[in-house]
PDB file of N, CA and C in Angstrom:
ATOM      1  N   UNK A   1      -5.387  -4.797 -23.579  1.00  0.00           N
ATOM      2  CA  UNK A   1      -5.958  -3.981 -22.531  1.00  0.00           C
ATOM      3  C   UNK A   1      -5.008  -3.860 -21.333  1.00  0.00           C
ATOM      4  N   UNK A   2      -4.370  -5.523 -21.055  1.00  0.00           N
ATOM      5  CA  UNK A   2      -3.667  -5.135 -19.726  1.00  0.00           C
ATOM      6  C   UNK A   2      -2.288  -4.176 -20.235  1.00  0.00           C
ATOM      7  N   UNK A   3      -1.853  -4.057 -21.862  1.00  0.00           N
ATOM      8  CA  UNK A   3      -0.726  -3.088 -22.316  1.00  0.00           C
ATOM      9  C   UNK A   3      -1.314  -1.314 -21.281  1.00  0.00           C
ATOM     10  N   UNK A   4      -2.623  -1.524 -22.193  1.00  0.00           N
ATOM     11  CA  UNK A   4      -2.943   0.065 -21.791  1.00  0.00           C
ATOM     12  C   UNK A   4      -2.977   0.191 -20.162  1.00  0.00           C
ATOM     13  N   UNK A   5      -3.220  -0.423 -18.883  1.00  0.00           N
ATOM     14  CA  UNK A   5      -3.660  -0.571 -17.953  1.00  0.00           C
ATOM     15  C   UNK A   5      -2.258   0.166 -17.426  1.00  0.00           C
ATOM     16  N   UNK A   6      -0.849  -0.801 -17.668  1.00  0.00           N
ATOM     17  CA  UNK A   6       0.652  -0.700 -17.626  1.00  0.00           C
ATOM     18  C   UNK A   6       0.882   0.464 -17.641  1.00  0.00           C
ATOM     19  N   UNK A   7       0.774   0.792 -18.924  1.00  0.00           N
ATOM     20  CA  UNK A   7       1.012   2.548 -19.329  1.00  0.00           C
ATOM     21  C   UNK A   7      -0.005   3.643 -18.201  1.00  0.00           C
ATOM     22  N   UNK A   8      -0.985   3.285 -18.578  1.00  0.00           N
ATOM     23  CA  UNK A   8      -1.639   4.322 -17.153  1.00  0.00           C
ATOM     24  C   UNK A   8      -0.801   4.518 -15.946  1.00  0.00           C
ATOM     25  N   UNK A   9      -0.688   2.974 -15.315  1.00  0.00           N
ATOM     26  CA  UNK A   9      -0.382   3.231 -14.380  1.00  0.00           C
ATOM     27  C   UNK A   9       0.868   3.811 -14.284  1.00  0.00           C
ATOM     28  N   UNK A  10       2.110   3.289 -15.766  1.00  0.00           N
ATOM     29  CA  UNK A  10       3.335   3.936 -15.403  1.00  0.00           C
ATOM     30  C   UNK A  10       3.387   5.716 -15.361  1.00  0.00           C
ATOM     31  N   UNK A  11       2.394   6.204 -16.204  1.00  0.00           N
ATOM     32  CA  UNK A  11       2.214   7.415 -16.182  1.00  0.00           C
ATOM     33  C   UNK A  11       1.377   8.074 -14.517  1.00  0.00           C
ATOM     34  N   UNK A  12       1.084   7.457 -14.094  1.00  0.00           N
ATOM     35  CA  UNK A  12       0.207   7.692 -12.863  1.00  0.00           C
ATOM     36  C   UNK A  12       1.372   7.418 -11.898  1.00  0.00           C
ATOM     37  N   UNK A  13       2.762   6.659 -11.603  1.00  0.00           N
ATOM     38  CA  UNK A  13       3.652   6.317 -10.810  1.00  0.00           C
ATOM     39  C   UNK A  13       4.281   7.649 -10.884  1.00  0.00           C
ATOM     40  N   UNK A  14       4.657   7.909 -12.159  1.00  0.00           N
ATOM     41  CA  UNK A  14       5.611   9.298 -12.904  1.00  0.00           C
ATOM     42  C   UNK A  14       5.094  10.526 -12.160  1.00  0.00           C
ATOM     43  N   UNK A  15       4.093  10.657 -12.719  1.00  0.00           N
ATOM     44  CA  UNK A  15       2.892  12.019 -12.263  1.00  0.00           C
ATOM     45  C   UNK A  15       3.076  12.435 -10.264  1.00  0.00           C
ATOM     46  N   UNK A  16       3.049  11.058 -10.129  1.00  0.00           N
ATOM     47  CA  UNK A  16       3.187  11.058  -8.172  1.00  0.00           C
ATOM     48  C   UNK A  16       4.255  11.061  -7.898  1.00  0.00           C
ATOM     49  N   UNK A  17       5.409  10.704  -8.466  1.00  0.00           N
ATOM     50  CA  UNK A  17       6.508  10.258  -7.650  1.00  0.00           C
ATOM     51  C   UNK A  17       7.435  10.195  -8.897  1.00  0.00           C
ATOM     52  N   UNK A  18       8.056  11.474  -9.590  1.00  0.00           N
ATOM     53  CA  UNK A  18       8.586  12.098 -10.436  1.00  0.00           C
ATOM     54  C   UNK A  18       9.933  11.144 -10.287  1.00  0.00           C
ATOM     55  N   UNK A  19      10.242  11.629  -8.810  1.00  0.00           N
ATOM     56  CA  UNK A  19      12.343  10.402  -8.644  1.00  0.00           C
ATOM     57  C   UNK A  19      11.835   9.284  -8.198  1.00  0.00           C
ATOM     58  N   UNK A  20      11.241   8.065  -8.671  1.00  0.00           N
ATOM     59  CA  UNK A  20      10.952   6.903  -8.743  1.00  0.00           C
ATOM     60  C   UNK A  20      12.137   5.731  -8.334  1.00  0.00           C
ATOM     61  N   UNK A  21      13.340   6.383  -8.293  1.00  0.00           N
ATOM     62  CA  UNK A  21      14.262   5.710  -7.646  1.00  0.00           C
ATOM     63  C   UNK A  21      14.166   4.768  -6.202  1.00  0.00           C
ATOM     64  N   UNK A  22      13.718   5.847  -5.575  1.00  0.00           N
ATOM     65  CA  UNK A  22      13.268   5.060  -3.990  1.00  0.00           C
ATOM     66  C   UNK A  22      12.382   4.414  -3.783  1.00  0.00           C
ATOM     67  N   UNK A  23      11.464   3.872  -4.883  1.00  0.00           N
ATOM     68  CA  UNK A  23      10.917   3.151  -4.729  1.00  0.00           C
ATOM     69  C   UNK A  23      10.839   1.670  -5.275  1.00  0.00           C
ATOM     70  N   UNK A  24      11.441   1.797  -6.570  1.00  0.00           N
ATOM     71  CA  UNK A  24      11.904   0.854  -7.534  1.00  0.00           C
ATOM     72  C   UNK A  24      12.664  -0.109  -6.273  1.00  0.00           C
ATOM     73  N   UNK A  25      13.389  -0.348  -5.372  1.00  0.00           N
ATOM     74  CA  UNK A  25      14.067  -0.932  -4.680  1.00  0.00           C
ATOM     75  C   UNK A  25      12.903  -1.875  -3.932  1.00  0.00           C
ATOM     76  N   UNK A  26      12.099  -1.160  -3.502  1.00  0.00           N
ATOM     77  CA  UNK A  26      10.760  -1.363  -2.369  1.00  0.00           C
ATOM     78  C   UNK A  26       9.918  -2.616  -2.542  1.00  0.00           C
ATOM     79  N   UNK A  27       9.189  -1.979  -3.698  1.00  0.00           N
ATOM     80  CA  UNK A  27       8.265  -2.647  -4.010  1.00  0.00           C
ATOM     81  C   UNK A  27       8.089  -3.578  -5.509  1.00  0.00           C
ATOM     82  N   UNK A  28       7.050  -4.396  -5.901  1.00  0.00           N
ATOM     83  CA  UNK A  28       7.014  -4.769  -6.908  1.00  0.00           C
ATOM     84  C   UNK A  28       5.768  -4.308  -7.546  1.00  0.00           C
ATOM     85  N   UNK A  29       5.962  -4.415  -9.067  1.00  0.00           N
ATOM     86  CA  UNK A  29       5.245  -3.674  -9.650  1.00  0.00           C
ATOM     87  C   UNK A  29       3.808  -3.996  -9.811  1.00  0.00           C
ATOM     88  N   UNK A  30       3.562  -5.011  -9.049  1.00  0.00           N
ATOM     89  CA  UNK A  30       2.077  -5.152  -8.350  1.00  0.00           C
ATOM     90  C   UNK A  30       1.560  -4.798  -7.166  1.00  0.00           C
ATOM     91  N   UNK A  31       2.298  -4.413  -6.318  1.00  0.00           N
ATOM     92  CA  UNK A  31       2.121  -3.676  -5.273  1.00  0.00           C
ATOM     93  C   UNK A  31       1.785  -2.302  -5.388  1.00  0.00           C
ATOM     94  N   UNK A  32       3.012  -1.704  -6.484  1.00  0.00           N
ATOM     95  CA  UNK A  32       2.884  -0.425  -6.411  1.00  0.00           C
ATOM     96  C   UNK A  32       1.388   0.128  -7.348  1.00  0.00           C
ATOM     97  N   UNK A  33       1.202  -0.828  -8.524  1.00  0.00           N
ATOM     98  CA  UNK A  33      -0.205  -0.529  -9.455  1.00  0.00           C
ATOM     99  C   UNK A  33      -1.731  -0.730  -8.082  1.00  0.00           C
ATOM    100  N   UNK A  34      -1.612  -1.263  -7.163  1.00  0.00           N
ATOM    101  CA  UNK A  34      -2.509  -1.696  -6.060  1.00  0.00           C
ATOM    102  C   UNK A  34      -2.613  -0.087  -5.094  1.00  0.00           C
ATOM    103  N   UNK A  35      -1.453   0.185  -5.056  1.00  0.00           N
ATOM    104  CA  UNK A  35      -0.860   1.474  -3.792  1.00  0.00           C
ATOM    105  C   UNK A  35      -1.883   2.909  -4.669  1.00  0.00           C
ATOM    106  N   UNK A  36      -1.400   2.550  -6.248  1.00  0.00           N
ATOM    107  CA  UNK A  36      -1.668   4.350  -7.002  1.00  0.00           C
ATOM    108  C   UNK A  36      -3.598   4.285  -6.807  1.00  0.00           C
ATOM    109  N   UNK A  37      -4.065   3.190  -6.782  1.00  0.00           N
ATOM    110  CA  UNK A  37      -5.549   3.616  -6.626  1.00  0.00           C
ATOM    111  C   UNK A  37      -5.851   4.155  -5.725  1.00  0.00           C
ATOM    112  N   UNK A  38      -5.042   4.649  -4.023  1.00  0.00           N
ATOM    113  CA  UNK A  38      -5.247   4.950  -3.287  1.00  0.00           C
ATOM    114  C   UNK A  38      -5.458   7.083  -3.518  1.00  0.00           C
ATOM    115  N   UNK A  39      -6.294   7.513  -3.537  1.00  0.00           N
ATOM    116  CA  UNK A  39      -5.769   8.852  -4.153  1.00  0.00           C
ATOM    117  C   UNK A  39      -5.613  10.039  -2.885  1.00  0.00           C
ATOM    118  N   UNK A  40      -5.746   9.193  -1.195  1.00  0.00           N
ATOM    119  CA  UNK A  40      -4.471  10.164  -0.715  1.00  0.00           C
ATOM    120  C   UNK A  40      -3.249   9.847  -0.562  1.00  0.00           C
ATOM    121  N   UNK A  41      -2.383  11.235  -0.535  1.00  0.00           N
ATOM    122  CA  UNK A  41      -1.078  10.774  -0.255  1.00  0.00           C
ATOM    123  C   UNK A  41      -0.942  10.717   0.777  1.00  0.00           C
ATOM    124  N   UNK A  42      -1.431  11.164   2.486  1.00  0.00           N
ATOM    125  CA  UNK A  42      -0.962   9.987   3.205  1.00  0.00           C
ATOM    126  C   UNK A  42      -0.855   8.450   3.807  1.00  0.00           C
ATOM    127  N   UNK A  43      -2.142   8.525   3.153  1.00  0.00           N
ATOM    128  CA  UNK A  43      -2.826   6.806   3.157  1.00  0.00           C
ATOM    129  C   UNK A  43      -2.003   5.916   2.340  1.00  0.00           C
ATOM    130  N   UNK A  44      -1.725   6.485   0.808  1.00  0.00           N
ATOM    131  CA  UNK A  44      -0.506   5.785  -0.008  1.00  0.00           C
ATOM    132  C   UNK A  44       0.626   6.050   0.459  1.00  0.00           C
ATOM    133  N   UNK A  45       1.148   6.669   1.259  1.00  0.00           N
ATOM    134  CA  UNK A  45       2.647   6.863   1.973  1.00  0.00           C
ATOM    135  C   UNK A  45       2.608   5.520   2.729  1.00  0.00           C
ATOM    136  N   UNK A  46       1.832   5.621   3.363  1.00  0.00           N
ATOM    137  CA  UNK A  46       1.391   4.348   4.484  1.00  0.00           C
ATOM    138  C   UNK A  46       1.756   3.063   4.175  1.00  0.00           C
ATOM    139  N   UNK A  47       0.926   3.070   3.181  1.00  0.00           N
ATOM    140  CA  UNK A  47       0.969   1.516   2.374  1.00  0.00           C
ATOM    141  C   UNK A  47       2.252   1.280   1.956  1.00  0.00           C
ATOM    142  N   UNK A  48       2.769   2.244   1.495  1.00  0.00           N
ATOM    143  CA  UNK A  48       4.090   2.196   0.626  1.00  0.00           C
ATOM    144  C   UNK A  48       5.096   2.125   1.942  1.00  0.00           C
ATOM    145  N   UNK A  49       5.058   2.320   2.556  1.00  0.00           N
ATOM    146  CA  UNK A  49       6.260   2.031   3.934  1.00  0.00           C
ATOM    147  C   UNK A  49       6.057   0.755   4.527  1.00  0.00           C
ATOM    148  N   UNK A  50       4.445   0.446   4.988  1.00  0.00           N
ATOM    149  CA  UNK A  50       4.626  -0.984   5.570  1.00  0.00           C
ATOM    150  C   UNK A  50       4.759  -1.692   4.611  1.00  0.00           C
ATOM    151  N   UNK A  51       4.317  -2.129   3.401  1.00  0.00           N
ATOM    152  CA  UNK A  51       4.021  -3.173   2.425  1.00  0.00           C
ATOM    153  C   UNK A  51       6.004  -3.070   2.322  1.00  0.00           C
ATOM    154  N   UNK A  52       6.738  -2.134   2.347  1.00  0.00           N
ATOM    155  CA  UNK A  52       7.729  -2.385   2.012  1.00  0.00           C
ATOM    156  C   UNK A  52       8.598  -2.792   3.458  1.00  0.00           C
ATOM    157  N   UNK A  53       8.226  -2.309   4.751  1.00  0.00           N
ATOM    158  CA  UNK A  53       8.950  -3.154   5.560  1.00  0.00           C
ATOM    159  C   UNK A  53       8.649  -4.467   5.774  1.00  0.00           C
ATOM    160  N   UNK A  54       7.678  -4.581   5.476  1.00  0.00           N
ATOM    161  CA  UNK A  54       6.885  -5.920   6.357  1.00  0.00           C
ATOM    162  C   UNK A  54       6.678  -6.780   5.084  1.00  0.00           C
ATOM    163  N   UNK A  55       7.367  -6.304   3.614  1.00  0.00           N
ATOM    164  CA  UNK A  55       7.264  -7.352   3.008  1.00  0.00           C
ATOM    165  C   UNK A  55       6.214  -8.213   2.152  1.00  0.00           C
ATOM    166  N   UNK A  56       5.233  -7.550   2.363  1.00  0.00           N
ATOM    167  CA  UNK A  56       3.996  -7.827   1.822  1.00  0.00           C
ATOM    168  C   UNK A  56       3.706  -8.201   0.521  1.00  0.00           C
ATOM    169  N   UNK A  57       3.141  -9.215   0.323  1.00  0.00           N
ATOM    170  CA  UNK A  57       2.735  -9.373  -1.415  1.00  0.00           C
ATOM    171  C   UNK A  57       1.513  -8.631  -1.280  1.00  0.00           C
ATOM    172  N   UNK A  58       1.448  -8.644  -2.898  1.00  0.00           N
ATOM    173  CA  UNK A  58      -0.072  -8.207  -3.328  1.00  0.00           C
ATOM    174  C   UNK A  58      -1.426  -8.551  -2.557  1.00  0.00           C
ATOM    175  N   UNK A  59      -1.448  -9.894  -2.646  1.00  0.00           N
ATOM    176  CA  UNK A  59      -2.448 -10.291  -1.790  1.00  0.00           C
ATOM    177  C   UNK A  59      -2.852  -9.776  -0.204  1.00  0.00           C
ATOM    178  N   UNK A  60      -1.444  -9.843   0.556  1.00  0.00           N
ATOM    179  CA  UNK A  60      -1.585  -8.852   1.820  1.00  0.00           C
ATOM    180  C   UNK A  60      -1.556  -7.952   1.478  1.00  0.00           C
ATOM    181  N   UNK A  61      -1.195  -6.841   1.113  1.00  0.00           N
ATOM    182  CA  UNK A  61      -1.721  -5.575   0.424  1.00  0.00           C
ATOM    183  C   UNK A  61      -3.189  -5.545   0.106  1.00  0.00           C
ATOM    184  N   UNK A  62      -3.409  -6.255  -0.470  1.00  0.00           N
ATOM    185  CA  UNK A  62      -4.903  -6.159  -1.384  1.00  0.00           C
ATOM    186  C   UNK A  62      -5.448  -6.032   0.044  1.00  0.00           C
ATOM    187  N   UNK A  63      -5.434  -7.453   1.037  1.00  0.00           N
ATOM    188  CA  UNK A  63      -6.572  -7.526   2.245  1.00  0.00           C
ATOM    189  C   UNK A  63      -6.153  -6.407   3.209  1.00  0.00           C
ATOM    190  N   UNK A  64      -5.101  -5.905   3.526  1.00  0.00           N
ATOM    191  CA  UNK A  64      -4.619  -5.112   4.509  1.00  0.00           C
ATOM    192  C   UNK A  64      -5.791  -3.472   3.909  1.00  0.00           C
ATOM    193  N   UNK A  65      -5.720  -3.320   2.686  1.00  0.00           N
ATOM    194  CA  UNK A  65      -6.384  -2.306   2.545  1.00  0.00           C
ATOM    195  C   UNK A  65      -7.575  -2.166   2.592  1.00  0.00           C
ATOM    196  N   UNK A  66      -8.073  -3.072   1.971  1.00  0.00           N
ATOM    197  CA  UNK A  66      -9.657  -3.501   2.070  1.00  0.00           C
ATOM    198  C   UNK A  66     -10.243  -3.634   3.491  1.00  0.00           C
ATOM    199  N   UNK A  67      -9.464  -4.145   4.554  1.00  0.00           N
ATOM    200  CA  UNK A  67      -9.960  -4.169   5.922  1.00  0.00           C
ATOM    201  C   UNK A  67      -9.553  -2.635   6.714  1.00  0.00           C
ATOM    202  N   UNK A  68      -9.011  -1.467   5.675  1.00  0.00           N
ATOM    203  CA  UNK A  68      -8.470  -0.655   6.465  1.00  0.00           C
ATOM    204  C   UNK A  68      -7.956  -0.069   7.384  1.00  0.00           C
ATOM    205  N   UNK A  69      -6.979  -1.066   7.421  1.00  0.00           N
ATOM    206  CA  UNK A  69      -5.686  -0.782   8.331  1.00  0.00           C
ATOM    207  C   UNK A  69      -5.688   0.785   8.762  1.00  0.00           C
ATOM    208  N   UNK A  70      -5.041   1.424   7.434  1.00  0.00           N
ATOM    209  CA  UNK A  70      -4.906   2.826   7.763  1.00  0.00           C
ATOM    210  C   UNK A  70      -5.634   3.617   8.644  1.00  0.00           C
ATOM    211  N   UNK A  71      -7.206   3.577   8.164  1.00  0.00           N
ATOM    212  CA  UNK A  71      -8.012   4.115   9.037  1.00  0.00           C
ATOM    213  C   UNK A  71      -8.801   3.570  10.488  1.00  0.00           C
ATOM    214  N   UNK A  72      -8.013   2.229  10.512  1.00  0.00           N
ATOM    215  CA  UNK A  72      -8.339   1.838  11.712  1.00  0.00           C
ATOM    216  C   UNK A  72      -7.166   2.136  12.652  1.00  0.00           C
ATOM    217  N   UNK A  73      -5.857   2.268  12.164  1.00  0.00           N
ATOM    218  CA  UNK A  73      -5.123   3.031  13.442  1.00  0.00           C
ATOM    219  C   UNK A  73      -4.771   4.419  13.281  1.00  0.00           C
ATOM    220  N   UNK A  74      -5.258   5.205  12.365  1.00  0.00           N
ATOM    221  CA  UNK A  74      -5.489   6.788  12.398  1.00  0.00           C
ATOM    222  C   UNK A  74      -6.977   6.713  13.629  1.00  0.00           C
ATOM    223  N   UNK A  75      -7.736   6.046  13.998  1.00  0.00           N
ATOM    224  CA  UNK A  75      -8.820   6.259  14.573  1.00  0.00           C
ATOM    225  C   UNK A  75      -8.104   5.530  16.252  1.00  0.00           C
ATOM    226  N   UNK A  76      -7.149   4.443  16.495  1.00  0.00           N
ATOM    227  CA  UNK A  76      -7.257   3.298  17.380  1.00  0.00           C
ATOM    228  C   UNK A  76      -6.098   4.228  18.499  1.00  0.00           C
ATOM    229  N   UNK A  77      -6.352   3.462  19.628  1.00  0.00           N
ATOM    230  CA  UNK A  77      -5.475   4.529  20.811  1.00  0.00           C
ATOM    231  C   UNK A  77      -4.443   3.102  20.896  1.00  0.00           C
ATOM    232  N   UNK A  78      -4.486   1.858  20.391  1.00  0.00           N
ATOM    233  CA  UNK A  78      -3.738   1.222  20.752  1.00  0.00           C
ATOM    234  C   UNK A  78      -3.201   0.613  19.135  1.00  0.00           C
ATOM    235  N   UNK A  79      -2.123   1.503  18.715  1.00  0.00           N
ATOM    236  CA  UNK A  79      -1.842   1.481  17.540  1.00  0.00           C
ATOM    237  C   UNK A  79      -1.090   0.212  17.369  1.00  0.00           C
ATOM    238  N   UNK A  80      -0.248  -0.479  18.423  1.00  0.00           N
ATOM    239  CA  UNK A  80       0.915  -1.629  18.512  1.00  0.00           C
ATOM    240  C   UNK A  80      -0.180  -2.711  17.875  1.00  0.00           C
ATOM    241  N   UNK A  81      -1.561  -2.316  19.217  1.00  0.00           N
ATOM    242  CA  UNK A  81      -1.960  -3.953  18.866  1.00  0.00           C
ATOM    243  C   UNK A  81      -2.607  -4.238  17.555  1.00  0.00           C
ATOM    244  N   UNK A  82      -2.994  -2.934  16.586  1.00  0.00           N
ATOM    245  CA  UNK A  82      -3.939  -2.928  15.444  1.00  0.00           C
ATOM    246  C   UNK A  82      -2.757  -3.558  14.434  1.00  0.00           C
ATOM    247  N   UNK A  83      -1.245  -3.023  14.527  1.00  0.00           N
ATOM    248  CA  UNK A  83      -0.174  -3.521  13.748  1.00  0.00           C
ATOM    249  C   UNK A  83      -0.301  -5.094  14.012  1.00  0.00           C
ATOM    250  N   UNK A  84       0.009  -5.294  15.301  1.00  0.00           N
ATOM    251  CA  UNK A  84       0.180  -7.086  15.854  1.00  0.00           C
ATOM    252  C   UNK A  84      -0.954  -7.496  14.664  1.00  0.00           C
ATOM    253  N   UNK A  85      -2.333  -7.302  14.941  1.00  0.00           N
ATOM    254  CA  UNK A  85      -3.241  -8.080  14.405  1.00  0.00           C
ATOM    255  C   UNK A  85      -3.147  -8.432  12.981  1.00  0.00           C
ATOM    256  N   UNK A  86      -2.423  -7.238  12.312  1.00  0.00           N
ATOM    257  CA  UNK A  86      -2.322  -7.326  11.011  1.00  0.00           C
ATOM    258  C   UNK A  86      -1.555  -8.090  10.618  1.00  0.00           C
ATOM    259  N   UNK A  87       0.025  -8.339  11.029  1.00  0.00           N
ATOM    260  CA  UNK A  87       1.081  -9.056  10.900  1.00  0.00           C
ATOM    261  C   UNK A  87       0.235 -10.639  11.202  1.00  0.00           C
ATOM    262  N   UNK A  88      -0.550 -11.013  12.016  1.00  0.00           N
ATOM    263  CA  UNK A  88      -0.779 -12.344  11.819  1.00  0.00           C
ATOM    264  C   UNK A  88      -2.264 -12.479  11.310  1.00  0.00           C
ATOM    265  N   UNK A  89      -3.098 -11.794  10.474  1.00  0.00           N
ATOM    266  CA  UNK A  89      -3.702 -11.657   9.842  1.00  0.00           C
ATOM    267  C   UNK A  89      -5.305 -11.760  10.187  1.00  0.00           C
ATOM    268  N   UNK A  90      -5.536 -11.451  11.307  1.00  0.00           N
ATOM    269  CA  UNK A  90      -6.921 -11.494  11.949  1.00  0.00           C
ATOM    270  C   UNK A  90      -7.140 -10.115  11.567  1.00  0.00           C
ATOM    271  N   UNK A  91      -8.409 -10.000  11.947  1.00  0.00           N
ATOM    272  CA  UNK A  91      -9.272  -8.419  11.305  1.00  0.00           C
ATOM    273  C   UNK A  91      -9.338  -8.395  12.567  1.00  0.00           C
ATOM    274  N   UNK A  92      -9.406  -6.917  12.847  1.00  0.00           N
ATOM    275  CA  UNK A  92      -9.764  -6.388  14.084  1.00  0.00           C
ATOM    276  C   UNK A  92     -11.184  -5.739  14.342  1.00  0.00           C
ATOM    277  N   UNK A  93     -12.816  -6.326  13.945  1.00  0.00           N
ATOM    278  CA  UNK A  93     -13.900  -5.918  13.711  1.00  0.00           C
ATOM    279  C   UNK A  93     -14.610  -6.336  14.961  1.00  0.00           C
TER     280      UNK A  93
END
């Protein structure tokens, strides 16, 4: 099952992001199978830039999304401090 899961997703990486080059460097291939469930592309742009500056495993990935980062500083007037909070891992609720 996790064979078929692989293949989806490699076909689902392909389908989005045809020159896969720039990303292959970035991320790991648990990050990026975590990123494709996201089905906008600017919300997955998102993920895919911080998780790759800031280094992120899966696990921060996993919680960073689930507490929605994204849409808490697409909504926040103080975008620095919603980043700060995230980097040391408090929720901002």
């Amino acid at each position: 099952m996790k064979n078929l899961l692989d293949l989806y997703n490699m076909r689902k990486l392909y389908e989005l992001y045809p020159i896969f080059q720039p990303l292959a460097g970035k991320l790991s291939w648990t990050n990026l199978c975590e990123i494709l469930t996201i089905s906008d592309e600017l919300e997955r742009n998102f993920y895919i830039e911080e998780a790759s500056k800031e280094k992120w495993s899966k696990r921060t990935l996993k919680r960073q999304m689930e507490s929605g980062l994204f849409l808490k500083l697409a909504v926040s007037k103080d975008k620095n401090e919603i980043l700060a909070l995230a980097k040391t891992g408090q929720d901002n609720k």
